[in-house]
C-alpha atoms as a PDB file:
ATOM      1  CA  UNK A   1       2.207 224.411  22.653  1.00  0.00           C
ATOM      2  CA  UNK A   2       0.653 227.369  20.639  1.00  0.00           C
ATOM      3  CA  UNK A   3       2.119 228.148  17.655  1.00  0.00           C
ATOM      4  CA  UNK A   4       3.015 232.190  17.409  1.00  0.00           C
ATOM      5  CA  UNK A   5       0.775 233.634  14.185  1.00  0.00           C
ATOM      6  CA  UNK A   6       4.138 234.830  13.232  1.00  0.00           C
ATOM      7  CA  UNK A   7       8.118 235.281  13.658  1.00  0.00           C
ATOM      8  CA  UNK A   8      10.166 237.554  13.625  1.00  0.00           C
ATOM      9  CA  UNK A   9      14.049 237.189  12.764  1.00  0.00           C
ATOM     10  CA  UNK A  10      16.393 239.904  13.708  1.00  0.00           C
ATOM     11  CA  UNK A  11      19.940 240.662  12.330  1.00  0.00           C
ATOM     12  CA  UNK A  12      22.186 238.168  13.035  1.00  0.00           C
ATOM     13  CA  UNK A  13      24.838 238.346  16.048  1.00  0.00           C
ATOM     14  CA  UNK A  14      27.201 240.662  15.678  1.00  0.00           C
ATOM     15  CA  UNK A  15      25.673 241.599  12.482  1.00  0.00           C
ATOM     16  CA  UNK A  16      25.261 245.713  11.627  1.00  0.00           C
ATOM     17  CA  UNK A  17      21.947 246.584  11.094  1.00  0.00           C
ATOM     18  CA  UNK A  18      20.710 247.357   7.739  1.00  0.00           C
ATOM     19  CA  UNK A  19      17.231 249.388   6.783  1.00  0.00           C
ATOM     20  CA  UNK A  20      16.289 246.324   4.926  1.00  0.00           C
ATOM     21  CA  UNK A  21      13.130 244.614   5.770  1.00  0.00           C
ATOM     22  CA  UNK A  22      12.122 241.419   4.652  1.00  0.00           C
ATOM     23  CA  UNK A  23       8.152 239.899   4.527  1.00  0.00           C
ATOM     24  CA  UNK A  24       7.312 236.367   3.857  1.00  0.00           C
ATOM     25  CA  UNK A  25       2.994 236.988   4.228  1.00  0.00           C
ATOM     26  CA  UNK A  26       1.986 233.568   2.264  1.00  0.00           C
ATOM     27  CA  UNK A  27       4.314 230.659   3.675  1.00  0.00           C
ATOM     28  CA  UNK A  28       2.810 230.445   6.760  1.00  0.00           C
ATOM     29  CA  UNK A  29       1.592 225.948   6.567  1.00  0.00           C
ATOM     30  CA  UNK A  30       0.674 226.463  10.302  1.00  0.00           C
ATOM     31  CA  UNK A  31      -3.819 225.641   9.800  1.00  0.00           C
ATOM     32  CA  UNK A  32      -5.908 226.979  13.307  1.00  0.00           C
ATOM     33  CA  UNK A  33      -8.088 224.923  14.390  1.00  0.00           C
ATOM     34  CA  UNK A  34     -10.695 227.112  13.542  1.00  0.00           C
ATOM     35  CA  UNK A  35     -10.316 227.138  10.293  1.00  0.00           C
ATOM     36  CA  UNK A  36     -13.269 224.714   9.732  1.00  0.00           C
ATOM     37  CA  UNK A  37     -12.592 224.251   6.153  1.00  0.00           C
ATOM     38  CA  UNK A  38     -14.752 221.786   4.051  1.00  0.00           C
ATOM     39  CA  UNK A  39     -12.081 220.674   1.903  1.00  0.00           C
ATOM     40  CA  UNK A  40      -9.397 218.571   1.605  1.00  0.00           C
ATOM     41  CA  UNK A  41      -6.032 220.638   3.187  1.00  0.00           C
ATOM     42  CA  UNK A  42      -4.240 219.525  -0.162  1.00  0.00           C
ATOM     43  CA  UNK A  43      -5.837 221.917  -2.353  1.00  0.00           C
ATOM     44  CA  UNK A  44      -5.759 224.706   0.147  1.00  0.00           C
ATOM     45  CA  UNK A  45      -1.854 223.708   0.248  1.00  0.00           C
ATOM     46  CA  UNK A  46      -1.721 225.031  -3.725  1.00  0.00           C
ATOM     47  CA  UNK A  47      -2.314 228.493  -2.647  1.00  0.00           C
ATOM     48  CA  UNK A  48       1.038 228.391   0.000  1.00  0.00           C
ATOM     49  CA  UNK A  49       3.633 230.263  -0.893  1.00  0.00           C
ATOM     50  CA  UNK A  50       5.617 227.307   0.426  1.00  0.00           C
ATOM     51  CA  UNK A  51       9.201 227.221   1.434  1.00  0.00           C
ATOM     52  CA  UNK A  52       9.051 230.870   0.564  1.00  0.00           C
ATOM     53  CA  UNK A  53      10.492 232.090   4.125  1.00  0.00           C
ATOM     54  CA  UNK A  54      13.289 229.128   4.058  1.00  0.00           C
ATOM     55  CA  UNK A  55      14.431 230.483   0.555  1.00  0.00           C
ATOM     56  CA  UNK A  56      15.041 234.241   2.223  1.00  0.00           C
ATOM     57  CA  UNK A  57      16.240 232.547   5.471  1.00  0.00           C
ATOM     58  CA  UNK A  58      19.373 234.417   5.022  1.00  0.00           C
ATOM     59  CA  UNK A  59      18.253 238.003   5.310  1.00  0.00           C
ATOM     60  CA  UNK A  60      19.566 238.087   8.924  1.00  0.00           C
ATOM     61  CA  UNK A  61      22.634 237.030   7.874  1.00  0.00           C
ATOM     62  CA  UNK A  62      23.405 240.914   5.914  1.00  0.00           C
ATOM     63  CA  UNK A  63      21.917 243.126   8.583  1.00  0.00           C
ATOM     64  CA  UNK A  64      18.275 242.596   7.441  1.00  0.00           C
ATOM     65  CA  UNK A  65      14.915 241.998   9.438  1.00  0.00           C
ATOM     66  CA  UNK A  66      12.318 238.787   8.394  1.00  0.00           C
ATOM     67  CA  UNK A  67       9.439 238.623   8.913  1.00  0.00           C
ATOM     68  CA  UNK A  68       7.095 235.554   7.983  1.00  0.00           C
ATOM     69  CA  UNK A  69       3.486 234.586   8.466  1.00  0.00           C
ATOM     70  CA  UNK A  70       3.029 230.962  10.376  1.00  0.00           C
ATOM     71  CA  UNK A  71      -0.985 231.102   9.294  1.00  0.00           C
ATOM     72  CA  UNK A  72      -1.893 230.086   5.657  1.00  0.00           C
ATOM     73  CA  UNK A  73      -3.206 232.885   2.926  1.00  0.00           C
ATOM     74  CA  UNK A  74      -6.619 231.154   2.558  1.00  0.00           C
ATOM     75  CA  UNK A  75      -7.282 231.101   6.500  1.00  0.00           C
ATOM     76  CA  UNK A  76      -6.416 235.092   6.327  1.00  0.00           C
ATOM     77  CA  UNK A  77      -5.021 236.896   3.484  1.00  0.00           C
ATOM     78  CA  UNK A  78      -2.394 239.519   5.215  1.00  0.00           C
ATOM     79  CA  UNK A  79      -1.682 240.864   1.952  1.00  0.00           C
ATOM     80  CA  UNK A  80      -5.013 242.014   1.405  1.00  0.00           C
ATOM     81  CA  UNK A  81      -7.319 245.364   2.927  1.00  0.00           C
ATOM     82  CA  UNK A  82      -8.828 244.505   6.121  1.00  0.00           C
ATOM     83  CA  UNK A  83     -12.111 246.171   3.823  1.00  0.00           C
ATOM     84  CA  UNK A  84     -11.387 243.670   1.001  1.00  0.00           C
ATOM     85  CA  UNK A  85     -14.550 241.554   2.214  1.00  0.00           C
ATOM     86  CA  UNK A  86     -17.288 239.441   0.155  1.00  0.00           C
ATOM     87  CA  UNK A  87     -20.130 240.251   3.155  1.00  0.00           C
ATOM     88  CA  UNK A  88     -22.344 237.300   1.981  1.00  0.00           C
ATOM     89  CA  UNK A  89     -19.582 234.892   3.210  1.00  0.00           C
ATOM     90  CA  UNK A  90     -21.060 236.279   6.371  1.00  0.00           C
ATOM     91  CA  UNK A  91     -23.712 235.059   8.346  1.00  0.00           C
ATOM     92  CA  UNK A  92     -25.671 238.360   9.554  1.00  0.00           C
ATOM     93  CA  UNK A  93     -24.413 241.945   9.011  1.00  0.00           C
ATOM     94  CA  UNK A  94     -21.147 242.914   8.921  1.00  0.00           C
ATOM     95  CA  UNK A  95     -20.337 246.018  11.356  1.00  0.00           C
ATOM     96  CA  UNK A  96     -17.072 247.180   9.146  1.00  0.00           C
ATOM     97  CA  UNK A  97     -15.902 248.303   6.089  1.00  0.00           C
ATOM     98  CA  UNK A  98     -16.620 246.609   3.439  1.00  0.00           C
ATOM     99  CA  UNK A  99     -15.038 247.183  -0.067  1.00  0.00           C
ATOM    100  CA  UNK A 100     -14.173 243.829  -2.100  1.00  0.00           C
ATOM    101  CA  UNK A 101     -12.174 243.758  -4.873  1.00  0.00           C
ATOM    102  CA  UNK A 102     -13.650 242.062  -8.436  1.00  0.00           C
ATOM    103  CA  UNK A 103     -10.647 239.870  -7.253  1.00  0.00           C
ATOM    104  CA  UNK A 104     -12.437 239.527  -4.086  1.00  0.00           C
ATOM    105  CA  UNK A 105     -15.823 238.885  -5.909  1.00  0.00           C
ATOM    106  CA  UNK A 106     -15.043 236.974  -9.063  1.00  0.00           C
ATOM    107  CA  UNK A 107     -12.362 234.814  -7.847  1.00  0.00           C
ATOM    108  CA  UNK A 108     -13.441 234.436  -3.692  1.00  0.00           C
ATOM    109  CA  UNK A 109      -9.786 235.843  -3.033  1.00  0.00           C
ATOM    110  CA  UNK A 110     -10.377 238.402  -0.633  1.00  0.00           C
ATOM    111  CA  UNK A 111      -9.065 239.166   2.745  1.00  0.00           C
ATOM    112  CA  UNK A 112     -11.290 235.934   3.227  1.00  0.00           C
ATOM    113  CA  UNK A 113     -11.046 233.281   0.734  1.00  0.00           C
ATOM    114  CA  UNK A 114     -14.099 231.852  -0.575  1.00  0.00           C
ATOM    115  CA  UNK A 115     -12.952 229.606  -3.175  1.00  0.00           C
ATOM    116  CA  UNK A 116      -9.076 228.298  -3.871  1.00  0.00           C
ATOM    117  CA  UNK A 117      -7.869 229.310  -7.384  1.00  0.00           C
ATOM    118  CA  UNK A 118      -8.817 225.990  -8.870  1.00  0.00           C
ATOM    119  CA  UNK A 119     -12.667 227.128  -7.943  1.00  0.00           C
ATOM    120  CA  UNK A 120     -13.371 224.801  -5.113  1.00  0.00           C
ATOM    121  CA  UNK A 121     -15.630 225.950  -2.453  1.00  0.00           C
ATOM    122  CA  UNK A 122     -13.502 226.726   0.531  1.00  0.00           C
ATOM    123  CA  UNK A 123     -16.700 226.613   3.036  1.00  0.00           C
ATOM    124  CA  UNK A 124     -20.184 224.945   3.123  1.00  0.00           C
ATOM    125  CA  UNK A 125     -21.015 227.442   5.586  1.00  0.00           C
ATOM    126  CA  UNK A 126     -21.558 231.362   6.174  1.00  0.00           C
ATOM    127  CA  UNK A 127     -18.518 232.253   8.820  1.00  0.00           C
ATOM    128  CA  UNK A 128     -19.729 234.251  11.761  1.00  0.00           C
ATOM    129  CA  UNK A 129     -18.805 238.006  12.307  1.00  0.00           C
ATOM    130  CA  UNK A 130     -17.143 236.959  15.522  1.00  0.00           C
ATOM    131  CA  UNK A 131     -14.813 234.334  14.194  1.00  0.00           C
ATOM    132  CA  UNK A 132     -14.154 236.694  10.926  1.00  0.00           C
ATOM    133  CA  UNK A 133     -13.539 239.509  13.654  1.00  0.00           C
ATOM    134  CA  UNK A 134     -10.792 237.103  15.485  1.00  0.00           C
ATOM    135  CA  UNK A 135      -9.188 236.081  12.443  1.00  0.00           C
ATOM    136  CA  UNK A 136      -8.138 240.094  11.762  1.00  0.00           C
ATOM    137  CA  UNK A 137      -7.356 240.792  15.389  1.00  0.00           C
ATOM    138  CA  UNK A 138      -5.439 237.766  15.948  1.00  0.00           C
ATOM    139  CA  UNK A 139      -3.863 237.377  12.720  1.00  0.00           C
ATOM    140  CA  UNK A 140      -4.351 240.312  10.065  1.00  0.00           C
ATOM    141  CA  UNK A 141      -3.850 243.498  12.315  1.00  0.00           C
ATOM    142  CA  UNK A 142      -0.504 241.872  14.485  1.00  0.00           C
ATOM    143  CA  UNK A 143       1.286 241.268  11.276  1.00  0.00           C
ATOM    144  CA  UNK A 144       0.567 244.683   9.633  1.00  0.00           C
ATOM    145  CA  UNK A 145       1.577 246.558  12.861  1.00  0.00           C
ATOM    146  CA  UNK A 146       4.768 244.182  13.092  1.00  0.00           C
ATOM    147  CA  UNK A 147       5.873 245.680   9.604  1.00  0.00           C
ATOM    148  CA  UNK A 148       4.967 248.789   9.979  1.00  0.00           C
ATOM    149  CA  UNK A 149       7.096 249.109  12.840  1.00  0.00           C
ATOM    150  CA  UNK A 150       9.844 247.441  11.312  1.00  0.00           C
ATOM    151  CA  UNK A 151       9.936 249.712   8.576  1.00  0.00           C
ATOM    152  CA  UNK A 152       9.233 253.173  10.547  1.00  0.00           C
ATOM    153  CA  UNK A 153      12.170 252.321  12.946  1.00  0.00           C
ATOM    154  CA  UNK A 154      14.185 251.324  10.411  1.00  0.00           C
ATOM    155  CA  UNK A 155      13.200 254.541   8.173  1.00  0.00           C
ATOM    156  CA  UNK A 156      13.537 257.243  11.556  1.00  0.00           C
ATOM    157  CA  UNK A 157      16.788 255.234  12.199  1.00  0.00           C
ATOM    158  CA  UNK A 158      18.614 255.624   8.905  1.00  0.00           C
ATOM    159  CA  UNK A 159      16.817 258.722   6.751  1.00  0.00           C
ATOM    160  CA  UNK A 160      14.524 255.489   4.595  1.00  0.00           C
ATOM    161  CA  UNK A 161      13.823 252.063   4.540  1.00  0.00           C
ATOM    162  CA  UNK A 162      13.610 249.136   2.105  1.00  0.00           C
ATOM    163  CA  UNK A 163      11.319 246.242   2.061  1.00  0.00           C
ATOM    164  CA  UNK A 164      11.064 243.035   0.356  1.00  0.00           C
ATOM    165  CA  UNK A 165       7.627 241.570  -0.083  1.00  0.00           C
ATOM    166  CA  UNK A 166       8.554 237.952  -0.243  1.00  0.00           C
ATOM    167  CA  UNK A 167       6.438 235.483  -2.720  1.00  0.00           C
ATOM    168  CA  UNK A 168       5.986 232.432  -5.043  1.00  0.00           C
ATOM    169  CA  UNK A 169       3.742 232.115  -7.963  1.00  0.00           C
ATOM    170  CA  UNK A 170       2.567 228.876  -9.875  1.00  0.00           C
ATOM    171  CA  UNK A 171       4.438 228.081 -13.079  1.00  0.00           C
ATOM    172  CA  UNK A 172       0.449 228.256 -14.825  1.00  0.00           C
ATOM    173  CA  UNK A 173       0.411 231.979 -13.320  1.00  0.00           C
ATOM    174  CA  UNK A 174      -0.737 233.618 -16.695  1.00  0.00           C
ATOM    175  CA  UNK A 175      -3.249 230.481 -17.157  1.00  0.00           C
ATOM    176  CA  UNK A 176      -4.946 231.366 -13.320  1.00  0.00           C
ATOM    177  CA  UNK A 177      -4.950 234.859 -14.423  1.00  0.00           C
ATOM    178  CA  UNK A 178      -6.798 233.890 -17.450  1.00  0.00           C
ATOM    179  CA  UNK A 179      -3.897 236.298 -19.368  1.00  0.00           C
ATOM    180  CA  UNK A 180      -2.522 235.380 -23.091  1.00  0.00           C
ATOM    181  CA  UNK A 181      -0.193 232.307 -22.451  1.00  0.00           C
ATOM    182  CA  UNK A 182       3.133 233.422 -22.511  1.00  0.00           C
ATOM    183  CA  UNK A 183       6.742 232.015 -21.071  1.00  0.00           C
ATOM    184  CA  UNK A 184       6.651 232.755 -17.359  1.00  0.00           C
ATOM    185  CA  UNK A 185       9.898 234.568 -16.060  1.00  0.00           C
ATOM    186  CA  UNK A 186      11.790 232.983 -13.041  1.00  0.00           C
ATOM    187  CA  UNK A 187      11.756 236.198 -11.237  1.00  0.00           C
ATOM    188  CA  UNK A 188       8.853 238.853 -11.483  1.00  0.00           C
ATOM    189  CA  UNK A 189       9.056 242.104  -9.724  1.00  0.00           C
ATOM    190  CA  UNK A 190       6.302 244.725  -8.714  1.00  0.00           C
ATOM    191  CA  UNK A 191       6.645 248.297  -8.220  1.00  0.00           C
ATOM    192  CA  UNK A 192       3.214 248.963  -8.951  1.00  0.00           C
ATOM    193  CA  UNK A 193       4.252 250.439 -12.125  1.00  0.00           C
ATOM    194  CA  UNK A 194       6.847 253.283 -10.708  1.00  0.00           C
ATOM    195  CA  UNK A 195       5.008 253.670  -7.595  1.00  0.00           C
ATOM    196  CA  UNK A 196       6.340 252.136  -4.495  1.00  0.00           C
ATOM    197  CA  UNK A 197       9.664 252.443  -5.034  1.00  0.00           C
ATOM    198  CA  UNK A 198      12.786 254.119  -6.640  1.00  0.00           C
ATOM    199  CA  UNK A 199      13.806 252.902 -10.130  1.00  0.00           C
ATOM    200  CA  UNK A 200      17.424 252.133  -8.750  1.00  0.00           C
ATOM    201  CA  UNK A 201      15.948 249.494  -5.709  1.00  0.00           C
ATOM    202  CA  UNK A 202      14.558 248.033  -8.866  1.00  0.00           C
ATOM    203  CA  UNK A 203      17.339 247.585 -10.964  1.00  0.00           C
ATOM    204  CA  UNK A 204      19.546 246.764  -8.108  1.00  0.00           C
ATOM    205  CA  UNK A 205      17.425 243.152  -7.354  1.00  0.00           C
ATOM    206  CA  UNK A 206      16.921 242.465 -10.931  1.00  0.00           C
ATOM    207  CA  UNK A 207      20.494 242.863 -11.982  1.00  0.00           C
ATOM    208  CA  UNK A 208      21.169 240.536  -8.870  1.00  0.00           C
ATOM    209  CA  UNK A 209      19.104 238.107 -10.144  1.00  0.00           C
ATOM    210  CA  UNK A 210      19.998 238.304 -13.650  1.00  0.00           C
ATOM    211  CA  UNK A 211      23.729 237.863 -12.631  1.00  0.00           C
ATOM    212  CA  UNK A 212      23.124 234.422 -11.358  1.00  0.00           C
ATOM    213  CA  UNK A 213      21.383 233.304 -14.668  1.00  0.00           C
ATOM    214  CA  UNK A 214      17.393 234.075 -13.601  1.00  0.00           C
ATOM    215  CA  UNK A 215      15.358 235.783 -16.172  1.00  0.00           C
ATOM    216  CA  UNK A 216      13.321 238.811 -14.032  1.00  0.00           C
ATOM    217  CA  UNK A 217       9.710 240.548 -15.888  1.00  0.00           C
ATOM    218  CA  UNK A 218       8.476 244.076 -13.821  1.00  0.00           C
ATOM    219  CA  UNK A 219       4.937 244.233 -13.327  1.00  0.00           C
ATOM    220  CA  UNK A 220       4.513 240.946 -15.275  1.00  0.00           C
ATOM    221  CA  UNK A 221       2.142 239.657 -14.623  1.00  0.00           C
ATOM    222  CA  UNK A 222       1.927 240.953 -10.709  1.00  0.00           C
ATOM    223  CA  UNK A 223       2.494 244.319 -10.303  1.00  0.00           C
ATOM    224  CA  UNK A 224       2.441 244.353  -6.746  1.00  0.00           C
ATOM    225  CA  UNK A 225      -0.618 244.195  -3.807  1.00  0.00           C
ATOM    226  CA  UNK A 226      -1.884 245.862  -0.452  1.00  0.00           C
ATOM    227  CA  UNK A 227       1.733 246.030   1.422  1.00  0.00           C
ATOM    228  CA  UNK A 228       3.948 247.220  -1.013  1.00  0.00           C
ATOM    229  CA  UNK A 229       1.492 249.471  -1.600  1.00  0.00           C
ATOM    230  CA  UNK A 230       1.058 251.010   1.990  1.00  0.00           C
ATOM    231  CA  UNK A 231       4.827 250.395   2.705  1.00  0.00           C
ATOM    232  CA  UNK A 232       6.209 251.665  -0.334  1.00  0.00           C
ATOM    233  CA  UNK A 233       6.866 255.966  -0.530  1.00  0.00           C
ATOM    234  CA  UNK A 234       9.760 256.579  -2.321  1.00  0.00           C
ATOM    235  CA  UNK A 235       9.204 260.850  -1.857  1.00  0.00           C
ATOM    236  CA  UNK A 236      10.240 259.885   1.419  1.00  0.00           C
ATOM    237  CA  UNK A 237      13.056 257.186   0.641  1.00  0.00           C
ATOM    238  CA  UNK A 238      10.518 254.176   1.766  1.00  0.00           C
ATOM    239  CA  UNK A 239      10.671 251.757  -1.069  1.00  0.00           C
ATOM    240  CA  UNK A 240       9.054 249.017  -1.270  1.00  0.00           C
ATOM    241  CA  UNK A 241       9.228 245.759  -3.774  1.00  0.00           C
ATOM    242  CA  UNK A 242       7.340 242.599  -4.353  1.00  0.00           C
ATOM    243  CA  UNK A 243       9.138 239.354  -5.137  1.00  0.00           C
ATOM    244  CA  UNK A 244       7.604 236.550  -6.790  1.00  0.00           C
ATOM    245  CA  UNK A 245       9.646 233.267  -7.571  1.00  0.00           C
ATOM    246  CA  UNK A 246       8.585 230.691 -10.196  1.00  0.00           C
ATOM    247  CA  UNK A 247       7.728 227.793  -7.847  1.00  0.00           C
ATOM    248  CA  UNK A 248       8.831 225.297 -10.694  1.00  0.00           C
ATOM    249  CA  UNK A 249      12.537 226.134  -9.948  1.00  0.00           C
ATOM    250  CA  UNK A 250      12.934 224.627  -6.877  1.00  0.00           C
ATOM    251  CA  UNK A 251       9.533 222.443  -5.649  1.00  0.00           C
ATOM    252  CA  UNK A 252       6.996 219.944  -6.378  1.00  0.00           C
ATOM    253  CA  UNK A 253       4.131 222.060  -6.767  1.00  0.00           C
ATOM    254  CA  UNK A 254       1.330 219.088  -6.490  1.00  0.00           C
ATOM    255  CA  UNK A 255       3.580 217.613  -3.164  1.00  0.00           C
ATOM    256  CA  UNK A 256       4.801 220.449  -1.965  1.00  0.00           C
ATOM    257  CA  UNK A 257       8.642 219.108  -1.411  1.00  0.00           C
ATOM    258  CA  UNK A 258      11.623 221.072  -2.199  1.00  0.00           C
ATOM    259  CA  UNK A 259      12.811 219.722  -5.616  1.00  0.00           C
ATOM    260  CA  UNK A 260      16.363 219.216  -6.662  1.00  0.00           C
ATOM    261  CA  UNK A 261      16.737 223.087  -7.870  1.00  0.00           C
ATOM    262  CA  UNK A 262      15.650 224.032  -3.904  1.00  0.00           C
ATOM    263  CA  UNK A 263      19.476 224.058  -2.390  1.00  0.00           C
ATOM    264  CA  UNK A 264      20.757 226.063  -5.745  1.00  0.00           C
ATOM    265  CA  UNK A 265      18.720 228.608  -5.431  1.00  0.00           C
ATOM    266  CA  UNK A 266      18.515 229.177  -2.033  1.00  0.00           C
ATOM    267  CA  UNK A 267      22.268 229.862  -2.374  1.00  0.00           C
ATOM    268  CA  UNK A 268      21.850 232.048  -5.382  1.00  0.00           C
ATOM    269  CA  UNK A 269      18.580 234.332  -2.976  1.00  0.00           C
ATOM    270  CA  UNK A 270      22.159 234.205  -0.478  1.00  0.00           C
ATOM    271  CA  UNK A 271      24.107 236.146  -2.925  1.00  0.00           C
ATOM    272  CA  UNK A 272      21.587 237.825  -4.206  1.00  0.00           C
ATOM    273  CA  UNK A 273      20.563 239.416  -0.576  1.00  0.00           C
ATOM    274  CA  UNK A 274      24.451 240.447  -0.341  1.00  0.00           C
ATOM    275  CA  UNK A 275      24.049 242.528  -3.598  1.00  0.00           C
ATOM    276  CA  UNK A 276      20.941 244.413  -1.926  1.00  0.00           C
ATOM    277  CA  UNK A 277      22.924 244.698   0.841  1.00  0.00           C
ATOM    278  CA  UNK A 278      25.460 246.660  -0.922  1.00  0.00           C
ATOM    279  CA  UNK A 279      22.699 248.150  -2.112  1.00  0.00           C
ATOM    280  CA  UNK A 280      20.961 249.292   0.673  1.00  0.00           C
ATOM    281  CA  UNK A 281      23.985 250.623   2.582  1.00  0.00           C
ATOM    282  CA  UNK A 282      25.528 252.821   0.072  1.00  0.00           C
ATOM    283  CA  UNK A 283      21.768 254.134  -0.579  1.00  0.00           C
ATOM    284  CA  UNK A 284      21.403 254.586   3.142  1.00  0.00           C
ATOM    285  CA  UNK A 285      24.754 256.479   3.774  1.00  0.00           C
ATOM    286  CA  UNK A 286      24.137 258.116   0.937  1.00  0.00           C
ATOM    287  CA  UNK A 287      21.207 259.907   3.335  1.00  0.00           C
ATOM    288  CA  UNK A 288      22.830 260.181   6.157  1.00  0.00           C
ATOM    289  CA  UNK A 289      25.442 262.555   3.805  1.00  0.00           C
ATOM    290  CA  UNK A 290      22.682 264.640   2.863  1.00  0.00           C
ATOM    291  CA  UNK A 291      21.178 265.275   6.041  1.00  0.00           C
ATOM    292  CA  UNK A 292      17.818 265.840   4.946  1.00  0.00           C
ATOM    293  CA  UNK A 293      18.897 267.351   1.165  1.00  0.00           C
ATOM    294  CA  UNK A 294      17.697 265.795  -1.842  1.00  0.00           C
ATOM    295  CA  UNK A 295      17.782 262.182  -1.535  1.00  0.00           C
ATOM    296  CA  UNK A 296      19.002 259.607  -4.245  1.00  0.00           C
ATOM    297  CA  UNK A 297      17.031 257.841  -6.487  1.00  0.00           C
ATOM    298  CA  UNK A 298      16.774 254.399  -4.524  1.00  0.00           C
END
């Protein structure tokens, strides 16, 4: 049976709606067949944001909308620009846009990855422009339509949206981002500095977190990439927040199995969700008061 490049969890039975929308674009440990990778699938495996989507499974639970990638990151990057391209991966001449990032070209983490972070080769081959070309219209451009109609009906629905841009990161982050070593916070979230959303969505989540004992950095050290950034709005009450949870907290990050602090804080992301619930709903019929006046800072 094919496995769907993605799934999509609605509000639970008898559940209100919310305007909160939920995206899990790194878990996905489903590898295509395609792939044709020349490496070992554990070392691609250290670049999943594994479990991620089981962690948030209870989004539907307050009103809220998942959804989660099934494909792995290094297969297709959904979090990147569909331009963010290293063309010499590519065997002839690439008839798009092409604009790589210096993460793109230093690092091979593009829309395509060409190395893992580790530095190992991903490919002993140039990919062709047709199976690069199937990879974004089967994988890439479904996902990025699925959210953005998530988050416009949810915005034309309720007066604004927000969105949750589910990830992990490894417990080395500042060592892979060759950054000062420094203690790495359980919870780090990106606004892209101010950008994508209203101070208050901010301080809402981190408070949430903080209440259950988790220490929370902004912008430290990921400020946030591609879909916050084309999600997020907040001049017109779309905000939009990145996630990232220290993967030492509740896995094995060489195996890949929950660890004993999995359960915990899977309950804590529970209580957490009804906080930004709260959140979310006064914020929302806060908008619906104003009927178009000056919105609140969410």
């Amino acid at each position: 049976m094919a496995v769907p490049h993605f799934e999509l969890h609605a509000p639970s039975h008898g559940v209100p709606a919310i305007p909160l929308v939920c995206d899990s674009p790194h878990s996905g440990t489903w590898y295509p067949q395609d792939f044709g990778h020349a490496i070992a699938r554990a070392p691609l495996r250290q670049s999943e944001d594994t479990h991620v989507d089981a962690l948030w499974a209870g989004v539907p639970q307050v009103g809220g909308t998942l959804l989660c990638a099934n494909f792995p990151r290094s297969y297709l990057d959904a979090n990147r620009d569909q331009a963010d391209i290293d063309v010499a991966m590519i065997e002839g001449t690439w008839p798009h846009a092409a604009h790589p990032s210096p993460r793109c070209l230093e690092l091979g983490i593009g829309l395509i990855w060409r190395e893992t972070p580790e530095r190992l080769p991903i490919y002993t081959r140039k990919l062709s422009v047709g199976e690069v070309e199937q990879r974004i219209a089967s994988c890439w451009r479904p996902y990025r339509e699925a959210l953005a109609r998530l988050l416009d009906e949810a915005a034309q629905k309720h007066g604004g949206c927000w969105h949750l841009n589910l990830h992990s990161m490894p417990s080395n982050a500042y060592e892979r981002l060759a950054l000062p070593p420094r203690p790495l916070a359980d919870v780090v979230l990106g606004d892209r500095h101010g950008t994508t959303c209203g101070p208050g969505f901010v301080d809402s989540v981190a408070q949430a977190f903080r209440a259950r004992g988790y220490s929370v950095a902004v912008n430290d050290p990921y400020e946030g990439a591609d879909l916050v950034r084309i999600s997020g709005a907040p001049g017109r009450n779309r905000h939009s927040l990145q996630i990232e949870i220290n993967r030492a907290i509740y896995m094995d990050e060489k195996t890949r199995e929950p660890g004993p602090g999995f359960a915990a804080l899977k309950d804590d992301i529970g209580q957490v969700l009804r906080d930004v619930s709260a959140f979310v709903q006064h914020n929302a019929a806060a908008l619906a008061k104003t009927e178009g006046a000056v919105a609140p800072a969410g």
